[in-house]
C-alpha atoms as a PDB file:
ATOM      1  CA  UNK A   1      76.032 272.579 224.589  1.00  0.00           C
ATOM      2  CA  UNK A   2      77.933 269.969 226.368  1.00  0.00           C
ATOM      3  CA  UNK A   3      80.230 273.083 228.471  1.00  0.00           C
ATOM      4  CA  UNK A   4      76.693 274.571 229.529  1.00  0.00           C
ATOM      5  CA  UNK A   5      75.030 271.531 230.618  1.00  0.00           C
ATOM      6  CA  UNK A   6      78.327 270.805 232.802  1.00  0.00           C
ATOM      7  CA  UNK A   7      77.767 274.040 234.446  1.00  0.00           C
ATOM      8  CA  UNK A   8      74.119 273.605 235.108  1.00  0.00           C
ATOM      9  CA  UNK A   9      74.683 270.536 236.424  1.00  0.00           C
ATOM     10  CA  UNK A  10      77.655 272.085 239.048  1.00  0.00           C
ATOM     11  CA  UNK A  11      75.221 274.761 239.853  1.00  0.00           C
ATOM     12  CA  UNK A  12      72.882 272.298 240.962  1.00  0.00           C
ATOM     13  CA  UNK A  13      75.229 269.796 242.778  1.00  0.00           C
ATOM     14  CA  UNK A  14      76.537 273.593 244.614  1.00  0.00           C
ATOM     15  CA  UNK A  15      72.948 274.608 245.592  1.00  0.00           C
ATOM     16  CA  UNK A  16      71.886 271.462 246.650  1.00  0.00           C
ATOM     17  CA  UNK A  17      74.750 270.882 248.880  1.00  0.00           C
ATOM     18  CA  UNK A  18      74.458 274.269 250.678  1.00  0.00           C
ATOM     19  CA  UNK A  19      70.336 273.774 250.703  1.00  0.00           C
ATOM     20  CA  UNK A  20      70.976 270.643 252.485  1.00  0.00           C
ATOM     21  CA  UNK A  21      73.312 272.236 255.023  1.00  0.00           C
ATOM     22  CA  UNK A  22      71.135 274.667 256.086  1.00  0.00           C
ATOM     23  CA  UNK A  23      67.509 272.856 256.128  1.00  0.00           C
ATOM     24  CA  UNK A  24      69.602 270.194 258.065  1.00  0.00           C
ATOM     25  CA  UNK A  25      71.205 272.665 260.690  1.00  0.00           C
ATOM     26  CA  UNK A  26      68.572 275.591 259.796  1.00  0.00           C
ATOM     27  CA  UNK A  27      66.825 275.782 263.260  1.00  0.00           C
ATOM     28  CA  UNK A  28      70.128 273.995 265.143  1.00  0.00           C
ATOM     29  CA  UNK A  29      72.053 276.687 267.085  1.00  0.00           C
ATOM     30  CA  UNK A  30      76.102 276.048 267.069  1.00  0.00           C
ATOM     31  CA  UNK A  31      78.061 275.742 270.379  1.00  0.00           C
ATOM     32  CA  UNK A  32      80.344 279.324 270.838  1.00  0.00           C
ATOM     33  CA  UNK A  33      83.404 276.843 270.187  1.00  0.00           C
ATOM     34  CA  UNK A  34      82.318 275.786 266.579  1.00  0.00           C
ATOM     35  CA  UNK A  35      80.925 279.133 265.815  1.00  0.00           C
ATOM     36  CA  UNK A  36      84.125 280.885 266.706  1.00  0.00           C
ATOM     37  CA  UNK A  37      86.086 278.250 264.984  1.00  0.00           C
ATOM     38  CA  UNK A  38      83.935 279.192 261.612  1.00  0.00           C
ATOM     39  CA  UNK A  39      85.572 282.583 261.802  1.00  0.00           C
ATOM     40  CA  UNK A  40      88.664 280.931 260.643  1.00  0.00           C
ATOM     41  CA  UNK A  41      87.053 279.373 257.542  1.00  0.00           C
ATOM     42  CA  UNK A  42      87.838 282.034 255.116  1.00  0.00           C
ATOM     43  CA  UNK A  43      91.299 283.201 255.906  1.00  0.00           C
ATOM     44  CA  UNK A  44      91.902 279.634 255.697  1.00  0.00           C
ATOM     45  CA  UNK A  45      90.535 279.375 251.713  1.00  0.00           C
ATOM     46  CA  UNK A  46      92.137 282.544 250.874  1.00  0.00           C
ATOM     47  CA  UNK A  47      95.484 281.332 252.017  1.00  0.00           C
ATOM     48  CA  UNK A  48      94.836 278.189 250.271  1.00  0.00           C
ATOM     49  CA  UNK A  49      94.460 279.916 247.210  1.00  0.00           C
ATOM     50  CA  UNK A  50      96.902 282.515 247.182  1.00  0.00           C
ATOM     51  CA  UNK A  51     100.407 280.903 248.752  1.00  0.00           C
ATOM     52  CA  UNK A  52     100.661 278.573 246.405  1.00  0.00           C
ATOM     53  CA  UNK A  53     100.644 281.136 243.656  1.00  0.00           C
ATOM     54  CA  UNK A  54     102.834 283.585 245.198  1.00  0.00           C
ATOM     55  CA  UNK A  55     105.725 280.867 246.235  1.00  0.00           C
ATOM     56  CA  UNK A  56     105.160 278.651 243.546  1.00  0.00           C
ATOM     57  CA  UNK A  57     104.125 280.649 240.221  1.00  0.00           C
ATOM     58  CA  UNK A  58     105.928 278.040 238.442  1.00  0.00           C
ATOM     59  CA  UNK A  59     104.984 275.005 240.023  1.00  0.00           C
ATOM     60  CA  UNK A  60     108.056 274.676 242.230  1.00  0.00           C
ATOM     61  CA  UNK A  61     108.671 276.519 245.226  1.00  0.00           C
ATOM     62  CA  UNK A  62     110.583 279.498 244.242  1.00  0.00           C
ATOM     63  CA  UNK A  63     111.806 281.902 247.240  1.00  0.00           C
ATOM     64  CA  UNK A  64     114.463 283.707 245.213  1.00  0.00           C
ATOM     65  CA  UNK A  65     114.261 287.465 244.658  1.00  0.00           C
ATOM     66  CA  UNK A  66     113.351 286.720 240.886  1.00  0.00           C
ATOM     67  CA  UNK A  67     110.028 285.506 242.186  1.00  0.00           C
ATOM     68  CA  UNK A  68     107.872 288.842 241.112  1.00  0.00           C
ATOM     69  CA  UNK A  69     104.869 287.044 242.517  1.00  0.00           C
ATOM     70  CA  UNK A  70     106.657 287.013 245.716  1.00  0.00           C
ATOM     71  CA  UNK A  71     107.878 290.585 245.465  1.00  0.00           C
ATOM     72  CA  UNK A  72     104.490 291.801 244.669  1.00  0.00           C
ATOM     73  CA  UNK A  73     102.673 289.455 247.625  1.00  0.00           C
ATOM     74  CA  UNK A  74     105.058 290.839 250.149  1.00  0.00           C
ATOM     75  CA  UNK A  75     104.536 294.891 248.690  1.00  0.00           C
ATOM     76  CA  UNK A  76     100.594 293.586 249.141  1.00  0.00           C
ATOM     77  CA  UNK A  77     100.979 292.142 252.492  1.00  0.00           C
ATOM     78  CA  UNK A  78     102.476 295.614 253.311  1.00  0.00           C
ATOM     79  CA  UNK A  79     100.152 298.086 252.168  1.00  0.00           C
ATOM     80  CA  UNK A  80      97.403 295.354 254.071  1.00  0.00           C
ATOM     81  CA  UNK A  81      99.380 295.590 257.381  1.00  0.00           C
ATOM     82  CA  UNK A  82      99.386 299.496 256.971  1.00  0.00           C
ATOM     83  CA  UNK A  83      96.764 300.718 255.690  1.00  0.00           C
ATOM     84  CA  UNK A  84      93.858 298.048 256.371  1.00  0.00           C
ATOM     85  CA  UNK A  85      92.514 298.172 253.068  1.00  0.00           C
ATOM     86  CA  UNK A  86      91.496 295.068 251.166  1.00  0.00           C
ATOM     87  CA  UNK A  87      90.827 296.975 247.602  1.00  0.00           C
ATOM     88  CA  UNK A  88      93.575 299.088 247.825  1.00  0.00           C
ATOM     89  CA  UNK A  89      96.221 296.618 248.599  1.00  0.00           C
ATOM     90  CA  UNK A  90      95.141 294.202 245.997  1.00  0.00           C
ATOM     91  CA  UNK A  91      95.388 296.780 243.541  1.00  0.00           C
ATOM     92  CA  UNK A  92      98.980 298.162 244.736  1.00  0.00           C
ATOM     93  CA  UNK A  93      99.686 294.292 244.713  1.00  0.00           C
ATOM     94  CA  UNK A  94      98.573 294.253 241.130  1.00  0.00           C
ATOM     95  CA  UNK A  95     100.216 296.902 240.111  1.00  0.00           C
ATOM     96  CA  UNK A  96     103.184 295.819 241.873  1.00  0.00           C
ATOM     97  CA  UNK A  97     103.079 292.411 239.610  1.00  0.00           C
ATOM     98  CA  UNK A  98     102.401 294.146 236.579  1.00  0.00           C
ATOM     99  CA  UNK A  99     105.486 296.681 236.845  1.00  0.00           C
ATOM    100  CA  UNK A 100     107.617 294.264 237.814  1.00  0.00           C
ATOM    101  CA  UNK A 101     106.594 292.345 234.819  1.00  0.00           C
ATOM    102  CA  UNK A 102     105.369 288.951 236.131  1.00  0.00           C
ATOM    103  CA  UNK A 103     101.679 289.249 235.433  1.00  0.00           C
ATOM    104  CA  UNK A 104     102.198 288.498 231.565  1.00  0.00           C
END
């Protein structure tokens, strides 16, 4: 009971935050330099979440061929540059991990 009323009670804190931001800046329009800035937001996140897994899958930073996170990232950040396709290079990245055998 405890695990679910945590949740609940991050759902809320979540939805109140982004209510507030947007009945606070609802009818506000953004200048073109903050609004172009915002474009940036979610590369940003994403990198945030993925480098530190692919150079550090072990908690130290590990740039060494036996890095299969690494090996798979860079086969992923390939088949991105090439082909353009988000689904289709995460799963040749996944793949890529899972042949190699780091995604035990």
């Amino acid at each position: 009971m405890t695990t679910w009323l945590t949740i609940l009670g991050m759902v809320a804190v979540t939805y109140t935050i982004r209510l507030s931001v947007i009945a606070l800046l609802g009818e506000t329009t953004l200048s073109p330099a903050v609004h172009s800035a915002l474009r940036y937001v979610p590369p940003a996140a994403l990198s945030a979440i993925v480098f530190p897994a692919i150079f550090m899958p072990n908690g130290s930073l590990d740039l060494s061929l036996n890095n299969t996170h690494l090996i798979a990232g860079a086969v992923a950040a390939l088949v991105a540059w090439r082909v353009r396709s988000t689904l289709l290079s995460i799963a040749v990245g996944m793949v890529a991990l899972w042949v190699l055998g780091g995604g035990a």
